[in-house]
PDB file of N, CA and C in Angstrom:
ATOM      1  N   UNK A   1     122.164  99.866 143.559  1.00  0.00           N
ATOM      2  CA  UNK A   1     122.169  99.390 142.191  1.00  0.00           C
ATOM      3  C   UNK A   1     120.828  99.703 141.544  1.00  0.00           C
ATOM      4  N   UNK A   2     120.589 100.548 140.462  1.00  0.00           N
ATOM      5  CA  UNK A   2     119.703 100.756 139.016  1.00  0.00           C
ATOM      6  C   UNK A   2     119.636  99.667 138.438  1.00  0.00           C
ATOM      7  N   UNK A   3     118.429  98.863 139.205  1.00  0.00           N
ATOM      8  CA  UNK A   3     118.170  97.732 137.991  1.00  0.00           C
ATOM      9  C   UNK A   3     117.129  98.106 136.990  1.00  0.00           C
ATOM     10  N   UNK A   4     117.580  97.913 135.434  1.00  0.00           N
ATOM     11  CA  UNK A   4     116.689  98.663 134.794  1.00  0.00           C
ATOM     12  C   UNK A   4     115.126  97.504 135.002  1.00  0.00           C
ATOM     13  N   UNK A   5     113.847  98.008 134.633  1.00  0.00           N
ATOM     14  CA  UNK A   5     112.676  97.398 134.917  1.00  0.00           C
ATOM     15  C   UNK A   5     111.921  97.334 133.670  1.00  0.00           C
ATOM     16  N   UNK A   6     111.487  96.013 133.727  1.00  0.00           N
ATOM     17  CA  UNK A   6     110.396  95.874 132.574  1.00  0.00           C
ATOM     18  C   UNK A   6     109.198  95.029 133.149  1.00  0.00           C
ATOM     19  N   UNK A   7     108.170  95.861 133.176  1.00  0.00           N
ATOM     20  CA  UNK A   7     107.156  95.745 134.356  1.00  0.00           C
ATOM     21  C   UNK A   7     106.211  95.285 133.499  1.00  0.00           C
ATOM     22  N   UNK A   8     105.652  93.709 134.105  1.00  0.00           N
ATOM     23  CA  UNK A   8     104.551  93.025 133.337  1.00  0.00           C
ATOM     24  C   UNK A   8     103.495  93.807 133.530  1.00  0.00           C
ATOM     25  N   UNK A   9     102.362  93.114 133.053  1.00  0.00           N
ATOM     26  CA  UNK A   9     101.020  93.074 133.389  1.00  0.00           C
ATOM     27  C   UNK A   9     100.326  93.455 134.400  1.00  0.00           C
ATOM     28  N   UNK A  10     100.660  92.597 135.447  1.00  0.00           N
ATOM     29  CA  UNK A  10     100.639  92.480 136.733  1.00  0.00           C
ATOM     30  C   UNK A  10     101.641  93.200 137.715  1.00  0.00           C
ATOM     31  N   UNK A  11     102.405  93.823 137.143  1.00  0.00           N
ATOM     32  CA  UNK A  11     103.261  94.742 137.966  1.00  0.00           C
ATOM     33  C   UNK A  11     104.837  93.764 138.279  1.00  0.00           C
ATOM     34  N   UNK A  12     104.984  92.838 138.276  1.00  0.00           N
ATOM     35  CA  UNK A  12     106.402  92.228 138.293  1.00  0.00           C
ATOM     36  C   UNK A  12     107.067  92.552 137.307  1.00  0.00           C
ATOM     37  N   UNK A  13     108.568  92.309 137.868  1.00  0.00           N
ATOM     38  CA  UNK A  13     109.855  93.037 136.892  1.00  0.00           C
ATOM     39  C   UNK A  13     109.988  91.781 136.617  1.00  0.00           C
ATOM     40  N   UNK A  14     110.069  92.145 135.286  1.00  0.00           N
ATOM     41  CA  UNK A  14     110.344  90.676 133.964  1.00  0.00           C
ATOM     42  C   UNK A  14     111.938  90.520 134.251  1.00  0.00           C
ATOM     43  N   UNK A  15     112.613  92.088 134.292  1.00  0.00           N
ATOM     44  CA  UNK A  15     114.190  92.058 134.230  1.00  0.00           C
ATOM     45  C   UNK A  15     114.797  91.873 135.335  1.00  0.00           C
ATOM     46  N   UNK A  16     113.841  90.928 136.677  1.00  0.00           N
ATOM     47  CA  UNK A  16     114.476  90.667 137.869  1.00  0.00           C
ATOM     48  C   UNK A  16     114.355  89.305 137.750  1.00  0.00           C
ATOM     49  N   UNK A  17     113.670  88.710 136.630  1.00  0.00           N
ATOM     50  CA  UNK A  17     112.907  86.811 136.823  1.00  0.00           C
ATOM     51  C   UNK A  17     114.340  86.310 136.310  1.00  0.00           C
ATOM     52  N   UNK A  18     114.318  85.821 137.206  1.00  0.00           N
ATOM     53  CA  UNK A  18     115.618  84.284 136.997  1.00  0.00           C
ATOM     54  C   UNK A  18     115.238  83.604 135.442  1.00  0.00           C
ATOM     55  N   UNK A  19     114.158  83.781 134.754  1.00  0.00           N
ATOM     56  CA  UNK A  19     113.957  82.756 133.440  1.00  0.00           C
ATOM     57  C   UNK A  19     113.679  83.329 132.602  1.00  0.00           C
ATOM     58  N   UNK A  20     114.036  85.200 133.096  1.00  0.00           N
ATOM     59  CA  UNK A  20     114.613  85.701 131.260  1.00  0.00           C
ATOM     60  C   UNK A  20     115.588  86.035 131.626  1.00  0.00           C
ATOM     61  N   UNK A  21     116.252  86.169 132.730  1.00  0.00           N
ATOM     62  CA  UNK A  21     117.540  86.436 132.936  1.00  0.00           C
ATOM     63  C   UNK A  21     118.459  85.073 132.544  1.00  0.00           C
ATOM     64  N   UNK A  22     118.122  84.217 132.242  1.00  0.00           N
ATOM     65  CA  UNK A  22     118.472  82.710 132.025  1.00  0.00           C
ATOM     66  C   UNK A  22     118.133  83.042 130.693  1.00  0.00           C
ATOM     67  N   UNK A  23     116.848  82.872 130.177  1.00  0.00           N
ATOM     68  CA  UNK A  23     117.000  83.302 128.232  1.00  0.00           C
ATOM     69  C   UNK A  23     117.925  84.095 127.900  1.00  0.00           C
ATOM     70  N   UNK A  24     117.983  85.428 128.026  1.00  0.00           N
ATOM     71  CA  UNK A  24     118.602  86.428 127.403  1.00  0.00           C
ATOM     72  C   UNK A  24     120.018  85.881 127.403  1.00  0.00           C
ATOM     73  N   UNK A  25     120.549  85.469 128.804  1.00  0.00           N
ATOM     74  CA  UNK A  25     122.026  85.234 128.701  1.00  0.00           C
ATOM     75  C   UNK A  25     121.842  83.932 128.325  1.00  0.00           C
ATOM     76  N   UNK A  26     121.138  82.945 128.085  1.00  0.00           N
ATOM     77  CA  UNK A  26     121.521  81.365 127.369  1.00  0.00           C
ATOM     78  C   UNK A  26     122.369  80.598 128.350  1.00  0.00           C
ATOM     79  N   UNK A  27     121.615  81.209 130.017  1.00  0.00           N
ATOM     80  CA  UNK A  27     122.617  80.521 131.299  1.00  0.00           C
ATOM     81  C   UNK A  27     122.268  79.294 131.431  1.00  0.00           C
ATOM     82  N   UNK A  28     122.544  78.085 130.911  1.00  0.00           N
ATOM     83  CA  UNK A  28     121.670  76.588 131.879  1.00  0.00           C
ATOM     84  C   UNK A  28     122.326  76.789 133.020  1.00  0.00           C
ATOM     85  N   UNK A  29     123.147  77.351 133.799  1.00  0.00           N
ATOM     86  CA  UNK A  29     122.787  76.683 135.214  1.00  0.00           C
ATOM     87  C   UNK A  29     122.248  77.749 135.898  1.00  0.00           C
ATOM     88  N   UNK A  30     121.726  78.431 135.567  1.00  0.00           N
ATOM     89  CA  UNK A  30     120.645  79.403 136.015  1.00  0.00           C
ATOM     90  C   UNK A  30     119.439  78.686 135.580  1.00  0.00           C
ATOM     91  N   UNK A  31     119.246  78.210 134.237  1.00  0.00           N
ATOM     92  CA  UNK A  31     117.625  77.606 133.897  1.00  0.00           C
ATOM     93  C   UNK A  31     117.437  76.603 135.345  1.00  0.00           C
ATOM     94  N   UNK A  32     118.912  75.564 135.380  1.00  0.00           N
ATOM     95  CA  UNK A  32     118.731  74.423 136.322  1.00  0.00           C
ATOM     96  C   UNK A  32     117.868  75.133 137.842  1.00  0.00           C
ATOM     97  N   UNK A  33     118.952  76.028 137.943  1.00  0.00           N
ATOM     98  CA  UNK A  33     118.618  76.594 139.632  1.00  0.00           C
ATOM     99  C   UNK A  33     117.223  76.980 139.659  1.00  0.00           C
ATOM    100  N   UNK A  34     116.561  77.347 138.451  1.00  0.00           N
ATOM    101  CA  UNK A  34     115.765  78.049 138.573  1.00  0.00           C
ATOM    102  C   UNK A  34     114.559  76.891 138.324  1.00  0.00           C
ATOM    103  N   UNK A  35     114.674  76.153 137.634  1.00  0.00           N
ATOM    104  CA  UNK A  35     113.876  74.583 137.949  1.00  0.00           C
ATOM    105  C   UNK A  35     113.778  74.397 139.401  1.00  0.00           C
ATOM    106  N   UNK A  36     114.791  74.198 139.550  1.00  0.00           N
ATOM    107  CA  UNK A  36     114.982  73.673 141.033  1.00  0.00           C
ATOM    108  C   UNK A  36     114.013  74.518 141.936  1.00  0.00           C
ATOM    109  N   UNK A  37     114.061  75.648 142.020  1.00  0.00           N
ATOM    110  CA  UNK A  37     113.460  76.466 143.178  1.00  0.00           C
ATOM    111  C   UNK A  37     112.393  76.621 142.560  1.00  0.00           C
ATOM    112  N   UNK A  38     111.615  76.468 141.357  1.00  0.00           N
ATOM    113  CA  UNK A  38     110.294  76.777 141.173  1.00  0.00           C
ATOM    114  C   UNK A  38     109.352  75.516 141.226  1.00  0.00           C
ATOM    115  N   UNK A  39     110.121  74.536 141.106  1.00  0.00           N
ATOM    116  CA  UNK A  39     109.760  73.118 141.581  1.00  0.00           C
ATOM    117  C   UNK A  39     108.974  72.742 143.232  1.00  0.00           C
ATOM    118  N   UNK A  40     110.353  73.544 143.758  1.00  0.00           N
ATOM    119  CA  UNK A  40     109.861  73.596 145.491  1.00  0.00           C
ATOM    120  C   UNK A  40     108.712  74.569 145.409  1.00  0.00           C
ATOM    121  N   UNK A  41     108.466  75.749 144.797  1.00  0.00           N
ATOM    122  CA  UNK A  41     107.544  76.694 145.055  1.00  0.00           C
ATOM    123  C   UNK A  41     105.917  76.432 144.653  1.00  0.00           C
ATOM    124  N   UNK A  42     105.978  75.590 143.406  1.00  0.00           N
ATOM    125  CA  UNK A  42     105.434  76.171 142.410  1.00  0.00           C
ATOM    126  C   UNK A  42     104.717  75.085 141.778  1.00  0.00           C
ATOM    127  N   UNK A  43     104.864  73.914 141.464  1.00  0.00           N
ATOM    128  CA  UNK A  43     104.988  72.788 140.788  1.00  0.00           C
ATOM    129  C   UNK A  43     106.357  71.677 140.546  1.00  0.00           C
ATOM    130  N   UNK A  44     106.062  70.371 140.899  1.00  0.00           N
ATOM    131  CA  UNK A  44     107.133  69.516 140.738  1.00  0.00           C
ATOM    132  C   UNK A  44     107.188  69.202 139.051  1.00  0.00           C
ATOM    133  N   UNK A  45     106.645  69.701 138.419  1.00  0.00           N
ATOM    134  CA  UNK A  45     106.366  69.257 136.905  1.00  0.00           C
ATOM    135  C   UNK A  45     107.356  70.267 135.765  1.00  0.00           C
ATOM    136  N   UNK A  46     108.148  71.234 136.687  1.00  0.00           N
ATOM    137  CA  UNK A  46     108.643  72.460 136.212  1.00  0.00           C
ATOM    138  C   UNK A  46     110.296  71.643 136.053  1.00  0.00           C
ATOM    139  N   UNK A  47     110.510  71.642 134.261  1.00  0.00           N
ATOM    140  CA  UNK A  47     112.123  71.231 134.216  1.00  0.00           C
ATOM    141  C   UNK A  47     112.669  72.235 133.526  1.00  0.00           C
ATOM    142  N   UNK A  48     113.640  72.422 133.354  1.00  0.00           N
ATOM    143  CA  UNK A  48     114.897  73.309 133.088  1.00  0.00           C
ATOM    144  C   UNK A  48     114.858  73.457 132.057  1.00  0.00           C
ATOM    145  N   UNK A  49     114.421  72.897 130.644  1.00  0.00           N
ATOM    146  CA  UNK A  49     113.915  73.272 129.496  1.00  0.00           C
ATOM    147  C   UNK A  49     112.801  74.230 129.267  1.00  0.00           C
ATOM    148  N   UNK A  50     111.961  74.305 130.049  1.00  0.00           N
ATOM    149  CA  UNK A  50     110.294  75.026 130.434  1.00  0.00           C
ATOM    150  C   UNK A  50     111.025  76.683 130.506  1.00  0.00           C
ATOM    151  N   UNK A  51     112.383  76.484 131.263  1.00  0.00           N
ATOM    152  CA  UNK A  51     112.781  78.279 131.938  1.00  0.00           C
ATOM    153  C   UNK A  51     113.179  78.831 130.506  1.00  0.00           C
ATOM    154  N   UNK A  52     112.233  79.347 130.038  1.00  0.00           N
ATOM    155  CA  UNK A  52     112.766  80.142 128.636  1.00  0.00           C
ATOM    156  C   UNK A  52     111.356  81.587 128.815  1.00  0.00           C
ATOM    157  N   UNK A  53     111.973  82.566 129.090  1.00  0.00           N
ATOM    158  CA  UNK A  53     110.552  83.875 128.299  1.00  0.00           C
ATOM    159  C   UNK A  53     111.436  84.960 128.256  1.00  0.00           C
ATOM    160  N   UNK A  54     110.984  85.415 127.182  1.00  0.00           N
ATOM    161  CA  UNK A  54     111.741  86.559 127.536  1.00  0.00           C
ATOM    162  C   UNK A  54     110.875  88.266 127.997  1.00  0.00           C
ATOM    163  N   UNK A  55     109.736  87.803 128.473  1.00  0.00           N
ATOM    164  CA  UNK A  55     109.081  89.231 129.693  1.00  0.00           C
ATOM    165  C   UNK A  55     107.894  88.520 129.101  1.00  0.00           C
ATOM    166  N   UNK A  56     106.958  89.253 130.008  1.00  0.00           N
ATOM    167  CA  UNK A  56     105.178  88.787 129.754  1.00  0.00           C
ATOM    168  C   UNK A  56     104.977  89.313 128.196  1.00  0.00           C
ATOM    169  N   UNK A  57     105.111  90.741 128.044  1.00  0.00           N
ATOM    170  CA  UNK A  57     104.691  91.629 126.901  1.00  0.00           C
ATOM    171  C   UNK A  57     105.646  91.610 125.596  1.00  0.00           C
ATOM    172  N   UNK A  58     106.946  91.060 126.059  1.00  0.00           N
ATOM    173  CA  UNK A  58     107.673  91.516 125.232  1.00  0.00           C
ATOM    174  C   UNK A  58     107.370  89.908 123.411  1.00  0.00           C
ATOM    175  N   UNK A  59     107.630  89.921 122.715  1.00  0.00           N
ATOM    176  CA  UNK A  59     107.929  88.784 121.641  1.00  0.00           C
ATOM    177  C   UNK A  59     108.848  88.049 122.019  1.00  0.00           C
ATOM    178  N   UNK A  60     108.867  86.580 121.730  1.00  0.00           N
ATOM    179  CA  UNK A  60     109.061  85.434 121.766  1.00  0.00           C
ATOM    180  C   UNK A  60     108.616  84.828 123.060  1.00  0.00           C
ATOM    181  N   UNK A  61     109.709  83.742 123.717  1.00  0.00           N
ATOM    182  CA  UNK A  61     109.415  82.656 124.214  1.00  0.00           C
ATOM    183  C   UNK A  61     108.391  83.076 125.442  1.00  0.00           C
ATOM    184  N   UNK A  62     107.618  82.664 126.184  1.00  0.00           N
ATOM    185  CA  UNK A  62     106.949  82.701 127.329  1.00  0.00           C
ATOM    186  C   UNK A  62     106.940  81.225 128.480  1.00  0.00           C
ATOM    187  N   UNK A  63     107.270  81.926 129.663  1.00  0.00           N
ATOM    188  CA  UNK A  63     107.397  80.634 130.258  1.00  0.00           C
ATOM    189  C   UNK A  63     105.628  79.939 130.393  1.00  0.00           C
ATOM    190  N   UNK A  64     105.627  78.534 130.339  1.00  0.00           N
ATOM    191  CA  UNK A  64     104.391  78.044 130.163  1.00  0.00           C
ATOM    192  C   UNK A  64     103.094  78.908 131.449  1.00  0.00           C
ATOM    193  N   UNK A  65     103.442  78.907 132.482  1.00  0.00           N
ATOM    194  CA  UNK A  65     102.212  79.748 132.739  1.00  0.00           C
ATOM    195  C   UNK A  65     102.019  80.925 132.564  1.00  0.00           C
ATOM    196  N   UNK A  66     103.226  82.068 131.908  1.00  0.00           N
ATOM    197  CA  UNK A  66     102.882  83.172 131.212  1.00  0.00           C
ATOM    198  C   UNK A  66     101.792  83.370 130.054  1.00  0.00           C
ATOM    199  N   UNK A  67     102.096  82.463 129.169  1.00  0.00           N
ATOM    200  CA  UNK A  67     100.821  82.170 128.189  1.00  0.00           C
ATOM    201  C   UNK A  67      99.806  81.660 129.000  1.00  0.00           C
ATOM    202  N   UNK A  68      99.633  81.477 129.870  1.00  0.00           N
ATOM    203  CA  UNK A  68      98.560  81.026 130.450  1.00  0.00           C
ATOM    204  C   UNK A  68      97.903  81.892 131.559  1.00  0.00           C
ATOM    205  N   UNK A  69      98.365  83.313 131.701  1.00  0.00           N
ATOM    206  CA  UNK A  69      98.156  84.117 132.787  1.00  0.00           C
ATOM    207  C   UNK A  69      96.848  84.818 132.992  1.00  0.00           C
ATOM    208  N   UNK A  70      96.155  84.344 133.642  1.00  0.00           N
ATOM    209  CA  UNK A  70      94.857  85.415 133.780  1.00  0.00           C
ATOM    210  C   UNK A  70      95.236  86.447 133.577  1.00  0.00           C
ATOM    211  N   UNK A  71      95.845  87.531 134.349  1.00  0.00           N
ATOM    212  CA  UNK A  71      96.244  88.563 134.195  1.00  0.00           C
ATOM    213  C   UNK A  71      96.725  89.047 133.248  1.00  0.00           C
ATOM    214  N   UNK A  72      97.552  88.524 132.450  1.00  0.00           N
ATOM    215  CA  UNK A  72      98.221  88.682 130.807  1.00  0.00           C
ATOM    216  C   UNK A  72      96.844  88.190 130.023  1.00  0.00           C
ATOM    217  N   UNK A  73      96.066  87.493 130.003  1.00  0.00           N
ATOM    218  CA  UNK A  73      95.072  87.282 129.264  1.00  0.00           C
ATOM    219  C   UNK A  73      94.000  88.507 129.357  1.00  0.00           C
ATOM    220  N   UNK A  74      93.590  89.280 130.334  1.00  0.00           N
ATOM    221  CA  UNK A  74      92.353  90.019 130.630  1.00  0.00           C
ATOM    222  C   UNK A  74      93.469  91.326 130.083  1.00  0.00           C
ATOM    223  N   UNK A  75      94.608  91.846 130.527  1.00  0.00           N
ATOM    224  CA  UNK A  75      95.183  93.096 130.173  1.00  0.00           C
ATOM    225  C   UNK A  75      94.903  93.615 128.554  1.00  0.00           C
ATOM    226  N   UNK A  76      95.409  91.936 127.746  1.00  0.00           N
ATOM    227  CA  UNK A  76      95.585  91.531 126.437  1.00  0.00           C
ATOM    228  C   UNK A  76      94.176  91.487 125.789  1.00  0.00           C
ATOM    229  N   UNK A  77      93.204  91.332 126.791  1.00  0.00           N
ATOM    230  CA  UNK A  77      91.747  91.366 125.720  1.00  0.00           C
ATOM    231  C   UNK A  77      91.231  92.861 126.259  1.00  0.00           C
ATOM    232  N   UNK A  78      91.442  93.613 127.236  1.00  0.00           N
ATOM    233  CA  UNK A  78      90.938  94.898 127.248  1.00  0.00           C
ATOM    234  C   UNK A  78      92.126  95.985 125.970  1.00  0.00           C
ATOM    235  N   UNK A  79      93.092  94.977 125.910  1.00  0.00           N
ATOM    236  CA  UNK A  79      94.298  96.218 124.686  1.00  0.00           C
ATOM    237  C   UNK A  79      95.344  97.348 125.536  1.00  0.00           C
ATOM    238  N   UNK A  80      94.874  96.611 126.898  1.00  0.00           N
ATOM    239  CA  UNK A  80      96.278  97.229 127.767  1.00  0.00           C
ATOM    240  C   UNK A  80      97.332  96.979 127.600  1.00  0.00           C
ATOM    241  N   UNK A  81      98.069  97.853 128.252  1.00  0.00           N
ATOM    242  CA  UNK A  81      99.769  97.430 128.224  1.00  0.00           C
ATOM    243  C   UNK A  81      99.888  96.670 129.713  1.00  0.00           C
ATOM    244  N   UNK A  82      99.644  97.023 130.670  1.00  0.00           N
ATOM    245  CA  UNK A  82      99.546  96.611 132.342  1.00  0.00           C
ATOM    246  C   UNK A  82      98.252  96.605 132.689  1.00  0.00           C
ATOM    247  N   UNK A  83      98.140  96.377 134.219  1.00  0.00           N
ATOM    248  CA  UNK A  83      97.170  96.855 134.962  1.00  0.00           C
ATOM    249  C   UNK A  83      96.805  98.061 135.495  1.00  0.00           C
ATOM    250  N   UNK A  84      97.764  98.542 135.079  1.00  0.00           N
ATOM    251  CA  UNK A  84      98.069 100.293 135.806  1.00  0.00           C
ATOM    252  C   UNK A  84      97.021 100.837 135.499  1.00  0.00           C
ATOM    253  N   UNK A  85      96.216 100.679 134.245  1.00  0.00           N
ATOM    254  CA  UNK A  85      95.438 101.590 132.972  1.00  0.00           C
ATOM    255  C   UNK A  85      94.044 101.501 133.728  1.00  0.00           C
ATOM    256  N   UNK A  86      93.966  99.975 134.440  1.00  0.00           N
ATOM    257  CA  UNK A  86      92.444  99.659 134.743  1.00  0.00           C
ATOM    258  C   UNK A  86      92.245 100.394 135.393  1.00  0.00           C
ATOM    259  N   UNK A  87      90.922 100.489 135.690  1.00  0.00           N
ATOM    260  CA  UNK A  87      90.655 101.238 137.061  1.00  0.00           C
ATOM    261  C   UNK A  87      89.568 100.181 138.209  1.00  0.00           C
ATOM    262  N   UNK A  88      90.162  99.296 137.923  1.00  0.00           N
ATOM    263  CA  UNK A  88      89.301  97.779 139.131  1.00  0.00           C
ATOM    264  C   UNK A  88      91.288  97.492 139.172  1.00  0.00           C
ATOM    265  N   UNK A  89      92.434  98.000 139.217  1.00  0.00           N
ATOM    266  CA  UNK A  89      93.195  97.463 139.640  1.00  0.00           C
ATOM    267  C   UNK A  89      93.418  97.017 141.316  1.00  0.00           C
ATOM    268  N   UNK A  90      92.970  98.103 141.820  1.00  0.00           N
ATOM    269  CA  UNK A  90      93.264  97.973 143.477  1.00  0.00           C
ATOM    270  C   UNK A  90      92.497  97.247 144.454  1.00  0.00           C
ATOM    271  N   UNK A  91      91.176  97.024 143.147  1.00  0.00           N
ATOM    272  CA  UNK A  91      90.490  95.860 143.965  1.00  0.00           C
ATOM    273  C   UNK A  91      90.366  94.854 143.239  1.00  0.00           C
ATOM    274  N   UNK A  92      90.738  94.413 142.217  1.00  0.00           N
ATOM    275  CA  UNK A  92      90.914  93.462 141.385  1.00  0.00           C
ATOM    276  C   UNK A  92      90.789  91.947 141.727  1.00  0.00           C
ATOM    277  N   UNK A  93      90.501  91.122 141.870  1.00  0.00           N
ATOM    278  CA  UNK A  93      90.381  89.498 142.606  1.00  0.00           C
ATOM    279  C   UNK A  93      91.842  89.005 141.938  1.00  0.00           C
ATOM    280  N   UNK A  94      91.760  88.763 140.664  1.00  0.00           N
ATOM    281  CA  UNK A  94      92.483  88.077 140.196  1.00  0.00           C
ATOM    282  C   UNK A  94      94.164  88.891 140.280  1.00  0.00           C
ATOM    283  N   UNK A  95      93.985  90.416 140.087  1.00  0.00           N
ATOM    284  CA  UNK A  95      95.938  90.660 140.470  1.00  0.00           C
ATOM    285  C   UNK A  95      95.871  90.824 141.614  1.00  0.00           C
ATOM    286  N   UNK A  96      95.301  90.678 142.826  1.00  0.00           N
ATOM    287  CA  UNK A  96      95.222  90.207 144.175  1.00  0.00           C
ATOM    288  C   UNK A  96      95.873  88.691 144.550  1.00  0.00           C
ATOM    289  N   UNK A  97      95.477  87.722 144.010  1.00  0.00           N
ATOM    290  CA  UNK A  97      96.661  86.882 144.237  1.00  0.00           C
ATOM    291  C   UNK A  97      98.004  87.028 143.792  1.00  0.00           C
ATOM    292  N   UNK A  98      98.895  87.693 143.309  1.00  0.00           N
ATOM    293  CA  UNK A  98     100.117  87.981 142.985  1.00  0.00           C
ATOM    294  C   UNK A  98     100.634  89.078 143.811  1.00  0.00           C
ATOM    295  N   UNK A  99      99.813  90.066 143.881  1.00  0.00           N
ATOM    296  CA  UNK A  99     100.020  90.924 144.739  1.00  0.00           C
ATOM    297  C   UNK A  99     100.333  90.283 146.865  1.00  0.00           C
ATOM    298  N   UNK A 100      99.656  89.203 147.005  1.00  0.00           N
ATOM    299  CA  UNK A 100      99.654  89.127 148.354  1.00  0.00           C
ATOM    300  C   UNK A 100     101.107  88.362 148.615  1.00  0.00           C
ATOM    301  N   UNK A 101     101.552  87.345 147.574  1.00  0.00           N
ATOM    302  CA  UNK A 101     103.080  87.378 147.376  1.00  0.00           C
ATOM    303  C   UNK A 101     104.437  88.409 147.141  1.00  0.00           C
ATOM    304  N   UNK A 102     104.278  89.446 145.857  1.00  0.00           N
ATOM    305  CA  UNK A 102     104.698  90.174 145.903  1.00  0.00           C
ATOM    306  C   UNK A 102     104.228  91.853 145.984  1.00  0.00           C
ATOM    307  N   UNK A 103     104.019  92.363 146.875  1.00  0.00           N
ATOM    308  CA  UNK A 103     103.451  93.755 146.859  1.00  0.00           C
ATOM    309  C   UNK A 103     104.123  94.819 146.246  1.00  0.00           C
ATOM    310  N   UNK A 104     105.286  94.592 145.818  1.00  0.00           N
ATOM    311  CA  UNK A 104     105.844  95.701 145.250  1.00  0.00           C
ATOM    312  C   UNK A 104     105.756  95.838 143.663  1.00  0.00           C
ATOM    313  N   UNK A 105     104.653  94.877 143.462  1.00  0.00           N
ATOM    314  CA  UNK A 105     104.384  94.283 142.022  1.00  0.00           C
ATOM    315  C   UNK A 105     103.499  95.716 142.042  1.00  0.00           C
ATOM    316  N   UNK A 106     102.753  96.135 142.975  1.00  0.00           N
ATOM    317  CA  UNK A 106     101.359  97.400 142.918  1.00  0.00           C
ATOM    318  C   UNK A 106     102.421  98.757 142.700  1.00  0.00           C
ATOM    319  N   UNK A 107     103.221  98.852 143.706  1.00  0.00           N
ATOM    320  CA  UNK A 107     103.963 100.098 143.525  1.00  0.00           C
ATOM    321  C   UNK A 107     104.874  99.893 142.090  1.00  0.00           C
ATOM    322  N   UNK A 108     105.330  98.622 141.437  1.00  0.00           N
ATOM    323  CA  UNK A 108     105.467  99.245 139.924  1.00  0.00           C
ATOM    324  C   UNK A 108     104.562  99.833 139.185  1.00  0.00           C
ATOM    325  N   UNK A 109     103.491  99.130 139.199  1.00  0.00           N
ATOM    326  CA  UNK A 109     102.026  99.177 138.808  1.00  0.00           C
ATOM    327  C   UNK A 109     101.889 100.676 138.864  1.00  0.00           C
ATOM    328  N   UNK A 110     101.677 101.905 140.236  1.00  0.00           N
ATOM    329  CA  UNK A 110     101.531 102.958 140.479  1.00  0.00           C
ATOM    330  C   UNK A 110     102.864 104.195 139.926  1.00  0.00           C
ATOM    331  N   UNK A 111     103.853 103.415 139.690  1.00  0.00           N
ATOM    332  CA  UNK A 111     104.354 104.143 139.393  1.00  0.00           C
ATOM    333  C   UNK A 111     104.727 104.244 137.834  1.00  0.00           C
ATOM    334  N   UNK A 112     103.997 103.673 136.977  1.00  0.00           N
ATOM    335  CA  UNK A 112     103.591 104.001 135.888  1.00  0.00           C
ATOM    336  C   UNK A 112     102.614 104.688 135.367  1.00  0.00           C
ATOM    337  N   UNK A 113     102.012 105.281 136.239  1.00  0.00           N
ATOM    338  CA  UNK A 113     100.622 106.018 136.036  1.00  0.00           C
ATOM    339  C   UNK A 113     101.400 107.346 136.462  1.00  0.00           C
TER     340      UNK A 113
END
């Protein structure tokens, strides 16, 4: 399966996140599920109203720690589109924690360059 990709900042696919895949389609029991498991992961403070963005880069909603993303913040004050552009990406501190969760966040990252 061709899942099409819309690759943040940080190299994650916006069009794989459970909470724009929940915006775009207007799923609540996808927002719910997706409370639910980001609750266990992530924060107990995360409710089912919060699951709304629709991608890091793209206009409108952002889920609350998207607006709040180091990484979306530093891309956004150098006038990048990603991290791809930098050239402190591969040693970077801060997209190093996202990366040690998801690594295939770097190979989107690389394969936009």
């Amino acid at each position: 399966m061709n899942m099409e990709k819309q690759i943040a900042c940080c190299g994650l696919n916006c069009a794989a996140c459970d909470a724009q895949i929940a915006t775009v389609s207007n799923n609540d029991e996808l927002r719910n599920q997706t409370a639910e498991k980001w609750r266990a992961h992530f924060s107990p403070d995360i409710t089912p109203e919060m699951i709304n963005c629709t991608g890091c880069m793209e206009s409108g909603a952002k889920f609350s720690h998207c607006n709040n993303c180091e990484i979306r913040n530093c891309v956004l004050s150098k006038e990048y589109q990603t991290c791809a552009v930098c050239d402190q990406m591969e040693s970077c501190e801060i997209l190093s924690r996202i990366l040690q969760y998801v690594p295939e966040a770097l190979e989107n990252l690389r394969s936009l360059n």
